[in-house]
Protein backbone atom coordinates (compact mmCIF):
# COMPACT_ATOMS: atom_id res chain seq x y z
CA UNK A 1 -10.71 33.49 9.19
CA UNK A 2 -8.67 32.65 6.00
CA UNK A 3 -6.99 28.68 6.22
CA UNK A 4 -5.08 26.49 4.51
CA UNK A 5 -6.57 23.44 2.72
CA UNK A 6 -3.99 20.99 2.83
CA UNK A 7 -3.26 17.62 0.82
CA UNK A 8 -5.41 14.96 2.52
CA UNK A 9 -4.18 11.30 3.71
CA UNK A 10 -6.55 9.51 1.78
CA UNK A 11 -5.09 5.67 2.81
CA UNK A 12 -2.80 4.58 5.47
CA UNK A 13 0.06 4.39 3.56
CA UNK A 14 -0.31 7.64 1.60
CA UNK A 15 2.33 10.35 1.54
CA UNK A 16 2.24 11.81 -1.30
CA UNK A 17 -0.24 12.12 -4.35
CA UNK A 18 -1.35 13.86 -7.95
CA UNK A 19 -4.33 16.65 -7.56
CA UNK A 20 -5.32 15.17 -10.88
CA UNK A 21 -8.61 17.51 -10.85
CA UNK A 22 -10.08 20.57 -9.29
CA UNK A 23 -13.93 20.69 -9.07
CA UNK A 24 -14.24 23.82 -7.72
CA UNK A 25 -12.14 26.62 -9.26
CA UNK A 26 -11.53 29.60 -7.46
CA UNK A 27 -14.10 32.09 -6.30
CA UNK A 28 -16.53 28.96 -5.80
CA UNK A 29 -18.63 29.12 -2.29
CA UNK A 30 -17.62 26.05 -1.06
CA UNK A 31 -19.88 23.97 1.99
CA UNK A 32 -18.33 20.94 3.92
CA UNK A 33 -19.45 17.82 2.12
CA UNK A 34 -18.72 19.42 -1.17
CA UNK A 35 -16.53 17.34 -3.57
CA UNK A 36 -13.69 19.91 -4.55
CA UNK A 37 -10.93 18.27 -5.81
CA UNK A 38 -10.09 14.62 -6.97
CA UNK A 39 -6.80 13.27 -5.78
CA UNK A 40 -4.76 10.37 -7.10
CA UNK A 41 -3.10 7.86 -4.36
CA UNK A 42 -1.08 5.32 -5.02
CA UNK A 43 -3.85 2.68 -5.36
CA UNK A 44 -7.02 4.90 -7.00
CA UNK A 45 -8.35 8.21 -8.07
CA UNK A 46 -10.70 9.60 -4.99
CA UNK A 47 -12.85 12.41 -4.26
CA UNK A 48 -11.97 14.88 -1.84
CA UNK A 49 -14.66 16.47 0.11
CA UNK A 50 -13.93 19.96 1.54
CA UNK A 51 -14.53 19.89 6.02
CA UNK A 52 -15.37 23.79 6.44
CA UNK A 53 -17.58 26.46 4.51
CA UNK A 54 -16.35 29.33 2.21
CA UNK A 55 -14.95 30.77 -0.73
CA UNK A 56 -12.53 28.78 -2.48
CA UNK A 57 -9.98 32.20 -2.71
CA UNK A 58 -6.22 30.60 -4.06
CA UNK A 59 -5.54 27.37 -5.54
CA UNK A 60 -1.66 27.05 -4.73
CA UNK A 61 -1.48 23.62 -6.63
CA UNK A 62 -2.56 23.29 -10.33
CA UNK A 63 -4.60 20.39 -11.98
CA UNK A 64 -2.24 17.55 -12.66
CA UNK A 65 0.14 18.13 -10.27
CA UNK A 66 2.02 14.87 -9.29
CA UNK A 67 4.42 14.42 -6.00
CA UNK A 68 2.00 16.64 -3.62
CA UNK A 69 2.86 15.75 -0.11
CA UNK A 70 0.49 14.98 2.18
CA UNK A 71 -0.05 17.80 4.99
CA UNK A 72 1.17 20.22 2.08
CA UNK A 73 -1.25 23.04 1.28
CA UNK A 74 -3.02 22.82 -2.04
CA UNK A 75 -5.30 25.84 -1.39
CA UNK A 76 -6.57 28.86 0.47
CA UNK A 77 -10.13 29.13 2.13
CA UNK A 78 -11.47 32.41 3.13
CA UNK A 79 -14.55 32.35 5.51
CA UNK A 80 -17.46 34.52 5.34
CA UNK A 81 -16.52 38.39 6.09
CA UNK A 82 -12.81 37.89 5.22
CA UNK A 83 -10.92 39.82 2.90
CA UNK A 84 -8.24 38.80 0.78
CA UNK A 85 -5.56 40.46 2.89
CA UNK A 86 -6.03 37.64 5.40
CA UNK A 87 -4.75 35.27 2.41
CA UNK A 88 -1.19 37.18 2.22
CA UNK A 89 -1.26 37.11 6.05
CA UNK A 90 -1.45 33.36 6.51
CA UNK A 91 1.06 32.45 3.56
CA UNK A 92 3.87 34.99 5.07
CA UNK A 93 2.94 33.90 8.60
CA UNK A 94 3.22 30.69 7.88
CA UNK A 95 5.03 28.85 4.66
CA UNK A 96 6.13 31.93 2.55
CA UNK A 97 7.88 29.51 0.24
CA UNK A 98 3.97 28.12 -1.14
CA UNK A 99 3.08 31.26 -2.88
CA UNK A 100 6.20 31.23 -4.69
CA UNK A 101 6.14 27.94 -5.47
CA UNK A 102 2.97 29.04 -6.99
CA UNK A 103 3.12 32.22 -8.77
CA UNK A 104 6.38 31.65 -10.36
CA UNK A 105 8.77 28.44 -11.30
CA UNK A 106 11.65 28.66 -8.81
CA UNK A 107 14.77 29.95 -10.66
CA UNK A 108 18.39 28.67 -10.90
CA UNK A 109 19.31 30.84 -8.38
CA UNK A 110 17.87 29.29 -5.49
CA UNK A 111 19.85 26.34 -6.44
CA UNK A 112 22.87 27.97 -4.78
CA UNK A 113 24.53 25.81 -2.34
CA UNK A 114 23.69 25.45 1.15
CA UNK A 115 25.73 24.32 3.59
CA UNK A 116 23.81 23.52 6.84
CA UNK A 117 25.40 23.96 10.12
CA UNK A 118 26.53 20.98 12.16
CA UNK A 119 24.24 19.90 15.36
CA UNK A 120 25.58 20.02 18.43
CA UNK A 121 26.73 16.33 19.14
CA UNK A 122 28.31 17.54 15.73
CA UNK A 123 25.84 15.42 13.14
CA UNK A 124 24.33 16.89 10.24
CA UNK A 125 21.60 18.67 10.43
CA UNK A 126 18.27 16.85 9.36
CA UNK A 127 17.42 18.17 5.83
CA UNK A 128 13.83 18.17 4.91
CA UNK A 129 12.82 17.14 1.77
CA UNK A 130 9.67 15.05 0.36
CA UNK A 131 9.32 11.36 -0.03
CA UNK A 132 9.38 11.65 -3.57
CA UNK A 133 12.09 14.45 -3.73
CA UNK A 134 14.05 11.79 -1.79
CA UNK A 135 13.85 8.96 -3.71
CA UNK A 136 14.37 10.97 -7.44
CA UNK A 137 17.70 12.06 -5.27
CA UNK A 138 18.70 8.78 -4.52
CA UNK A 139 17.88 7.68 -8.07
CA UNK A 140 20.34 10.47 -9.75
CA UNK A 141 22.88 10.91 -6.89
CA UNK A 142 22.31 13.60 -5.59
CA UNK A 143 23.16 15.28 -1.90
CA UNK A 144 20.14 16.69 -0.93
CA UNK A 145 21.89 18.56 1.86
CA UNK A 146 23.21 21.51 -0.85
CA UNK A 147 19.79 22.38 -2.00
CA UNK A 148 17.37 24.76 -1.11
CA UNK A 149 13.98 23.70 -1.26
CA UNK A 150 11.09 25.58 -2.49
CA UNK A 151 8.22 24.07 -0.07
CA UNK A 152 6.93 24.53 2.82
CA UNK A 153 9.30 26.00 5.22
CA UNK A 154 12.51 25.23 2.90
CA UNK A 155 11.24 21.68 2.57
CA UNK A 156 12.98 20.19 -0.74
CA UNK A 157 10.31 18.66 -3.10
CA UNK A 158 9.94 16.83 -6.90
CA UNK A 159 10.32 20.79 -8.58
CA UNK A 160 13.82 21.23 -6.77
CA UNK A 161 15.28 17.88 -8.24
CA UNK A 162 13.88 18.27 -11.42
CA UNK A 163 15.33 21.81 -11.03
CA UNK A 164 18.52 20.72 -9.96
CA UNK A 165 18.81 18.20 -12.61
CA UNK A 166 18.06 20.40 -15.77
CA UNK A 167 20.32 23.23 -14.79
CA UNK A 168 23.50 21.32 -14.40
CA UNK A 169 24.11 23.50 -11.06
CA UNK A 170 24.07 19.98 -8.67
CA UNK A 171 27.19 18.83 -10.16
CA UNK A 172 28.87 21.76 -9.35
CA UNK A 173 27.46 22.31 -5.80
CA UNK A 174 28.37 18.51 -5.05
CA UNK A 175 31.98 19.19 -5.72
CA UNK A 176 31.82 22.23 -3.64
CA UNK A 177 30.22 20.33 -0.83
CA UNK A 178 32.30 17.50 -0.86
CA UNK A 179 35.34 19.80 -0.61
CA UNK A 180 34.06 21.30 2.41
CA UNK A 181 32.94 18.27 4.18
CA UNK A 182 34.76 15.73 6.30
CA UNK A 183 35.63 12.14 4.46
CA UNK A 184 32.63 9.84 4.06
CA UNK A 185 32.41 6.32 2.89
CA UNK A 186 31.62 6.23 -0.64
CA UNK A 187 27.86 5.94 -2.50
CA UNK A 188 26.71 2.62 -4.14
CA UNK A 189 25.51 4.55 -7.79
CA UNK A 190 22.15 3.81 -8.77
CA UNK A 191 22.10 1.42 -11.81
CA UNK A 192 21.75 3.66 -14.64
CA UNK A 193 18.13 4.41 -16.30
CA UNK A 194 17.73 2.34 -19.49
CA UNK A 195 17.03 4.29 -22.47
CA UNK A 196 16.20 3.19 -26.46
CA UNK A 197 18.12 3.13 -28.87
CA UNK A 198 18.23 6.28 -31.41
CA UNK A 199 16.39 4.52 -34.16
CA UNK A 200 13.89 2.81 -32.27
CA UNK A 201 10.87 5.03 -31.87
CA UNK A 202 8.29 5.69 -29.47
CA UNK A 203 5.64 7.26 -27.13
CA UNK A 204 6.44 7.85 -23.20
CA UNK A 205 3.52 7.18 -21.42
CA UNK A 206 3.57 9.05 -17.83
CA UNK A 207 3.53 6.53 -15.31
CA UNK A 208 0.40 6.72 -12.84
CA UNK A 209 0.54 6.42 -9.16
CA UNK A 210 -1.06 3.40 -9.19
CA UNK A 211 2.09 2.06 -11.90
CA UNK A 212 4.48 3.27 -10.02
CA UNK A 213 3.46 1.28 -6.85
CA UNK A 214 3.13 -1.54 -8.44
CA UNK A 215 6.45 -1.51 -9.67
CA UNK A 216 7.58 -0.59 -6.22
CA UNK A 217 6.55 -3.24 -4.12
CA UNK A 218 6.76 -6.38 -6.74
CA UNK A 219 10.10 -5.22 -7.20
CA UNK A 220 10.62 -5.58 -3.07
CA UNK A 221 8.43 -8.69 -2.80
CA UNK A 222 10.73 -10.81 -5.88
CA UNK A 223 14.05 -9.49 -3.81
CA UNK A 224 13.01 -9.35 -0.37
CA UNK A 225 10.59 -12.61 0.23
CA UNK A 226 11.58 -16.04 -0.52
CA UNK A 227 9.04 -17.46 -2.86
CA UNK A 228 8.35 -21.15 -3.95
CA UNK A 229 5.37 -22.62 -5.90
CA UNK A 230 3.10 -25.41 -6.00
CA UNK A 231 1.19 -26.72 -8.92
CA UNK A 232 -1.88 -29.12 -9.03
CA UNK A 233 -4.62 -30.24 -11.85
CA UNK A 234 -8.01 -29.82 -11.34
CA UNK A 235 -10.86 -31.37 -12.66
CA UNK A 236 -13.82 -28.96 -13.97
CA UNK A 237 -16.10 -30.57 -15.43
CA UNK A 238 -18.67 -31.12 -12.29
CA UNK A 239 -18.38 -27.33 -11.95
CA UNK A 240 -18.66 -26.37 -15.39
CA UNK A 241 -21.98 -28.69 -15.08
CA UNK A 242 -23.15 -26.68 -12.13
CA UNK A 243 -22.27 -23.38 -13.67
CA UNK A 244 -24.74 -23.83 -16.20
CA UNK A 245 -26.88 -25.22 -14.02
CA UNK A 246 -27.40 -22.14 -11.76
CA UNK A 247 -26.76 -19.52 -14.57
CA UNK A 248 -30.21 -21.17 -16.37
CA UNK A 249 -32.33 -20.33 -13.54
CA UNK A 250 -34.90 -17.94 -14.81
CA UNK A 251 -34.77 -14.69 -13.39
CA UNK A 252 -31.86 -15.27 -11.13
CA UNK A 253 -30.41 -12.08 -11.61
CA UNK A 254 -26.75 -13.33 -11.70
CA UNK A 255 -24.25 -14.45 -14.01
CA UNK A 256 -21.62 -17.02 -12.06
CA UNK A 257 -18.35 -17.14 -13.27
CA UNK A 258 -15.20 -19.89 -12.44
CA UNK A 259 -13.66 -17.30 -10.62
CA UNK A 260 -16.86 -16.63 -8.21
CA UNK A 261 -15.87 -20.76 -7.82
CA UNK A 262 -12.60 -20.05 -7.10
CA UNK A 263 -13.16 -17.20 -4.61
CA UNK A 264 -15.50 -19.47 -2.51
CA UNK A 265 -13.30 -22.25 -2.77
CA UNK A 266 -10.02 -20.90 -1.63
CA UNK A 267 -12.53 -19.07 1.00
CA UNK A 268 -13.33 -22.54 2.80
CA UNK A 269 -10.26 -24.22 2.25
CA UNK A 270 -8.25 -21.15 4.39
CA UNK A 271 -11.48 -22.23 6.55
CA UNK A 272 -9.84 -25.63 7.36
CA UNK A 273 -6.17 -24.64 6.82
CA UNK A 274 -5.80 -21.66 8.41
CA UNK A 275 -2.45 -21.45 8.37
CA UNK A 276 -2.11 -20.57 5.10
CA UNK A 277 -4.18 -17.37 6.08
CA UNK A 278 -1.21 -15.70 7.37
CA UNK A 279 1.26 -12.52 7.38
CA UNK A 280 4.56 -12.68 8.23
CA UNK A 281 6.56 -9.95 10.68
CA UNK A 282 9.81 -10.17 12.47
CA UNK A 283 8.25 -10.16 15.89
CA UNK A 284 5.50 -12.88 15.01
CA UNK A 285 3.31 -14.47 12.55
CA UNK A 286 0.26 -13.44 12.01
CA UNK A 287 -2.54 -15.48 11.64
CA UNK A 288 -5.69 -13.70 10.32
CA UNK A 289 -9.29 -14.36 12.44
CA UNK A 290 -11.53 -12.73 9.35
CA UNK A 291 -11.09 -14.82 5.55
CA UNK A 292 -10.27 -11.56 3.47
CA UNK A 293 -9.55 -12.72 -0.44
CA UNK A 294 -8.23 -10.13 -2.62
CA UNK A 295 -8.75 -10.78 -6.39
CA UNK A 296 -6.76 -8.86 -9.09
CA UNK A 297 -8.27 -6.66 -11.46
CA UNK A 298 -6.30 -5.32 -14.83
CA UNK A 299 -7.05 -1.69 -15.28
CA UNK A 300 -5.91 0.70 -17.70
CA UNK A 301 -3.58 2.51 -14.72
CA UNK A 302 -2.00 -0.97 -13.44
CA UNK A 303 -3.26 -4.39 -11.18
CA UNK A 304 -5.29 -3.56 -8.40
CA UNK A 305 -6.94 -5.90 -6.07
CA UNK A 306 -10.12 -5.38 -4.26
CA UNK A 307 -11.50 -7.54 -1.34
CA UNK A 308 -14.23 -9.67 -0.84
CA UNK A 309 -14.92 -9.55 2.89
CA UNK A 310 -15.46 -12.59 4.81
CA UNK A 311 -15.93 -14.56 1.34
CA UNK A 312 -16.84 -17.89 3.73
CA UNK A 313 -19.60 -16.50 5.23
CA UNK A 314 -21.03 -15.34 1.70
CA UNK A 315 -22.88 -17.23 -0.93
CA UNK A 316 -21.90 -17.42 -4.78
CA UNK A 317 -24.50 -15.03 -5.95
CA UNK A 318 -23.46 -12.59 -3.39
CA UNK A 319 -19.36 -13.03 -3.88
CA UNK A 320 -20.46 -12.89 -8.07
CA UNK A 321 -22.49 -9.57 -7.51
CA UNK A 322 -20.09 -7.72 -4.91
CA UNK A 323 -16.94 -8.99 -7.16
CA UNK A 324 -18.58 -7.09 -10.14
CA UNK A 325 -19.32 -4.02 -8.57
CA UNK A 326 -15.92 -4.03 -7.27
CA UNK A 327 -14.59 -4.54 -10.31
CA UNK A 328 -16.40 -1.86 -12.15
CA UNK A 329 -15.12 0.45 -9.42
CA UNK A 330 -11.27 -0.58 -9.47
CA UNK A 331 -11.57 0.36 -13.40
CA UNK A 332 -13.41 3.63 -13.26
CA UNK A 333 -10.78 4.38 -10.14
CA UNK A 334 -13.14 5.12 -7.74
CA UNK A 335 -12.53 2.34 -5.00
CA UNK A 336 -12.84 3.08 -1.47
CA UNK A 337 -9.64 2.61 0.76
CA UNK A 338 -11.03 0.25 2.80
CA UNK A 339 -12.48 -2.03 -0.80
CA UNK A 340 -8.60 -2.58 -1.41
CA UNK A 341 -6.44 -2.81 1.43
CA UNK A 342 -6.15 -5.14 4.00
CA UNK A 343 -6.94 -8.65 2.20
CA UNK A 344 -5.30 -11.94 4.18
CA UNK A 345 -5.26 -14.09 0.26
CA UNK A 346 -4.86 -13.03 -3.16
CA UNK A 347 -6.19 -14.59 -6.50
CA UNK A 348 -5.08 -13.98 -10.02
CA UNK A 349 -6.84 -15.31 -12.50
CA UNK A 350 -5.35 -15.19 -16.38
CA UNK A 351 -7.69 -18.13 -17.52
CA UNK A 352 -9.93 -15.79 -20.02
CA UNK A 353 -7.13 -15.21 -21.78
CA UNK A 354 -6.27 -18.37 -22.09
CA UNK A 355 -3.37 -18.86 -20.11
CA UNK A 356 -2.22 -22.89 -19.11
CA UNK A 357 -0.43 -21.91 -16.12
CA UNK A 358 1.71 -19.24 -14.58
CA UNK A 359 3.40 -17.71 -11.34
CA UNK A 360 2.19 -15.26 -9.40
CA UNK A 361 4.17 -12.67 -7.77
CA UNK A 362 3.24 -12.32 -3.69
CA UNK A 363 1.46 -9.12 -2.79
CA UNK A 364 3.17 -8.28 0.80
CA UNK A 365 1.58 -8.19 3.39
CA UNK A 366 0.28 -11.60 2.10
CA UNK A 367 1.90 -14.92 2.21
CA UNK A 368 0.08 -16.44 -0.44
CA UNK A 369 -1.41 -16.26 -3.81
CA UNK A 370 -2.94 -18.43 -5.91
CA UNK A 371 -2.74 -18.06 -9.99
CA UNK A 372 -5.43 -19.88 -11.83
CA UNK A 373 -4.89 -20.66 -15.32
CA UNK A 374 -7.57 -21.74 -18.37
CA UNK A 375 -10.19 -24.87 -18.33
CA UNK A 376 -9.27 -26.36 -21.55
CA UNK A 377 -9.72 -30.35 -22.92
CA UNK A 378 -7.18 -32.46 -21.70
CA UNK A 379 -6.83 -36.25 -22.55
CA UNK A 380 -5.98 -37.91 -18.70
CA UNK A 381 -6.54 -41.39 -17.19
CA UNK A 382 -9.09 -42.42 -15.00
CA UNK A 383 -9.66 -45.87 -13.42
CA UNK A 384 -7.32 -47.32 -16.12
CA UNK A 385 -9.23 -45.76 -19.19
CA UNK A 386 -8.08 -42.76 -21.49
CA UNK A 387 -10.90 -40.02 -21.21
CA UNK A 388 -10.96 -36.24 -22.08
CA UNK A 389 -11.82 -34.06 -19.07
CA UNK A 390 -12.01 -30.73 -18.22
CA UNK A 391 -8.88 -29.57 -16.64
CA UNK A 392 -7.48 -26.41 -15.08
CA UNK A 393 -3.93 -25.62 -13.68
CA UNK A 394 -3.46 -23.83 -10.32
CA UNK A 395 -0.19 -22.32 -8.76
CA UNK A 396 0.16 -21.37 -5.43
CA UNK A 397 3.07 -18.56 -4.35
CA UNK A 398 3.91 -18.48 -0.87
CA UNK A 399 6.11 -16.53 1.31
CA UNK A 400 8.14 -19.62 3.08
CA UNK A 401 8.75 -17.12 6.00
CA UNK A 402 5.49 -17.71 7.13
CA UNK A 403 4.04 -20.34 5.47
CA UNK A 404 5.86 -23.67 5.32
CA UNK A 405 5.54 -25.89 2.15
CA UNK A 406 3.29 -29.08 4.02
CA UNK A 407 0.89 -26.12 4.78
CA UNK A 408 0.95 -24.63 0.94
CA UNK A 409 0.26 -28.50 0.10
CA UNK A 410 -2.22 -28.93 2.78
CA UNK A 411 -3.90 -25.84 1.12
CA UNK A 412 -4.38 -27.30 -2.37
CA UNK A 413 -5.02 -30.16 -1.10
CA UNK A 414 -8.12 -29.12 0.68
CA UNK A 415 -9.14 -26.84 -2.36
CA UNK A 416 -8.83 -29.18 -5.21
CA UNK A 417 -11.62 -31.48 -3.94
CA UNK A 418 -14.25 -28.49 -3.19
CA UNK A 419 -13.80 -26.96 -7.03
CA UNK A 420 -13.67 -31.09 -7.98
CA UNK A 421 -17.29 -31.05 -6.15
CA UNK A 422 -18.53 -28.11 -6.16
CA UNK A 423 -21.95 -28.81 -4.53
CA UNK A 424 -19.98 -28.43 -1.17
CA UNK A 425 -19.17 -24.80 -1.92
CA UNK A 426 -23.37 -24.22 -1.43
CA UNK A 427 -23.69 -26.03 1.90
């Protein structure tokens, strides 16, 4: 029996997605377990294994595709026995609008306007239309309601916008709508979308999924959660001492870095102020049982921030080997769902490239995050005498919401002294 493959869910929070590769092209016996496609969420690139057996017969969504929403079919399957009528059965049967989507670019003319009835209670009808679709609407001002979409049962996606917007025709249907319809209250206009000037040249880069969420939700953690920031010194030089210490051990098999330090440290000190391990709703705080410490990683598609699972319960050779592998993963895009969501703590370290100090932008859920900055020289006084010592700068962000300032201090305050002595971060 012939089926659809449709776009897979790949995280909680996915709805829509690029097919950024097919694997299998069409023709291809397929088995379940096979890799056939890879798909590009918001966070990574991922493979995406095929659940049933057969010949790969129509891919209905090309390589590179971005704006795919998830449930929307990507491809046809035909089991054993089947014959390619049973393709053109399913597609009329079911979402005749797919296979032209496919075969052909929609054309101006299904651009025309239309009007939907009113619902009984005498609303508007619901219009269906993509996530993405919706928010490249919003963005130019348009009324979604006098479009025809070209998805999945008249569902309105990215092509119909972009369709919209280079044919001129949604002006016009606009007018023609508004003249119809009853008085509403007027639209707050997007700000309009910067451009350079015409002697300043350059090269677009296509923003990646992973880019575009980033900008997404720093832009709604800076508006929507009320940060404030708290700064302290530490001293390095004891753990600079160890470092090397451990790092000679013949055949040890590991290479510690400050930041495996770091990780532990923050680790224990959420340990004894848990508090500060926390997530902030409107029905309740949060207060996370499991020590979950995200640590950002700079990757040629955008930030990304895998987890180190229960980093208090782990060693520093184990947090220094999993970090690594985790690292190597985020950059090659190939990170697991459940290696990058779901953190309680994040830490952003800038310190290699020599940064003194900076501030750190929350990463919602999250009510904290802590931005380390370089060791470097520093002349200081101690018992009454000049001396040079090691120092490094940390800030902590945090989400006031959840996480009041005496508990941000209590925080540092319990992690300055276990990166100050170090040997406590091994008992």
């Amino acid at each position: 029996m012939a089926q659809k493959i449709l776009m897979p869910a790949l995280s909680p929070t996915m709805t829509e997605g690029t097919l950024a590769k097919w694997l299998k092209k069409e023709g291809d016996a397929i088995s379940a377990g096979d890799v056939i496609a890879e798909i590009e969420t918001d966070k990574a690139t991922m493979e995406f294994e095929a659940v049933d057996e057969g010949i790969l017969a129509r891919v209905l969504i090309p390589a590179g595709t971005q704006g795919v929403a998830v449930n929307e079919p990507i491809a046809l399957l035909l089991e054993e026995g089947d014959d390619h009528a049973a393709l053109d059965a399913l597609m009329t049967a079911s979402s005749p609008k797919v296979e032209a989507k496919v075969t052909a670019p929609a054309a101006a003319s299904s651009l025309v306007p239309v009007f939907r009835s009113a619902s009984a209670s005498g609303g508007a009808t619901r219009v269906f239309a993509s996530p993405l679709a919706r928010r490249l609407a919003k963005d130019a001002g348009l009324d979604l309601s006098v479009l025809k979409g070209s998805g999945p049962r008249g569902r309105i996606v990215r092509h119909d916008i972009q369709e919209a917007l280079a044919s001129g025709v949604t002006a016009r249907m606009a007018s023609a709508s508004s003249a119809s319809s009853a008085p509403v209250a007027p639209k707050v206009s997007s700000p309009p979308q910067l451009q350079p000037m015409p002697w300043q040249p350059y090269k677009a880069e296509p923003n990646t999924g992973v880019r575009k969420t980033i900008a997404r939700r720093l832009s709604e953690a800076k508006q929507t959660v009320p940060h404030f920031y708290l700064t302290v010194d530490v001293e390095l030089d004891a753990l600079m001492a160890l470092r090397k210490q451990l790092n000679s051990v013949p055949d040890a098999g590991h290479k510690l870095s400050v930041n495996d330090f770091v990780i532990k440290a923050c680790a224990l000190a959420l340990k004894k102020v848990p508090a500060a391990n926390a997530m902030w709703t409107d029905e309740a705080i949060l207060r996370f049982d499991e020590i979950d410490i995200s640590v950002a990683v700079a990757t040629d598609g955008g930030l990304i921030t895998p987890v180190i699972r229960n980093a208090d319960r782990k060693g520093l050779a184990t947090i220094s080997t999993e970090m690594k592998a985790l690292a190597k993963k985020a950059r090659d895009g190939k990170l697991r769902p459940e290696e990058f969501q779901g953190g309680g703590f994040s830490i952003s370290n800038l310190g290699m490239y020599g940064i003194k100090s900076f501030s750190a932008i929350i990463n919602p859920p999250q009510s904290c995050i802590l931005a380390v900055g370089a060791g470097e020289e520093r002349v200081v006084v101690r018992d009454g005498a000049v001396a040079v010592r090691t120092m490094m700068t940390v800030t902590l962000s945090v989400d006031h919401r959840s996480v009041d300032g005496a508990v941000g201090a209590q925080f540092l305050a319990a992690l300055k002294p276990l990166l100050e002595d170090p040997v406590q971060l091994m008992l």
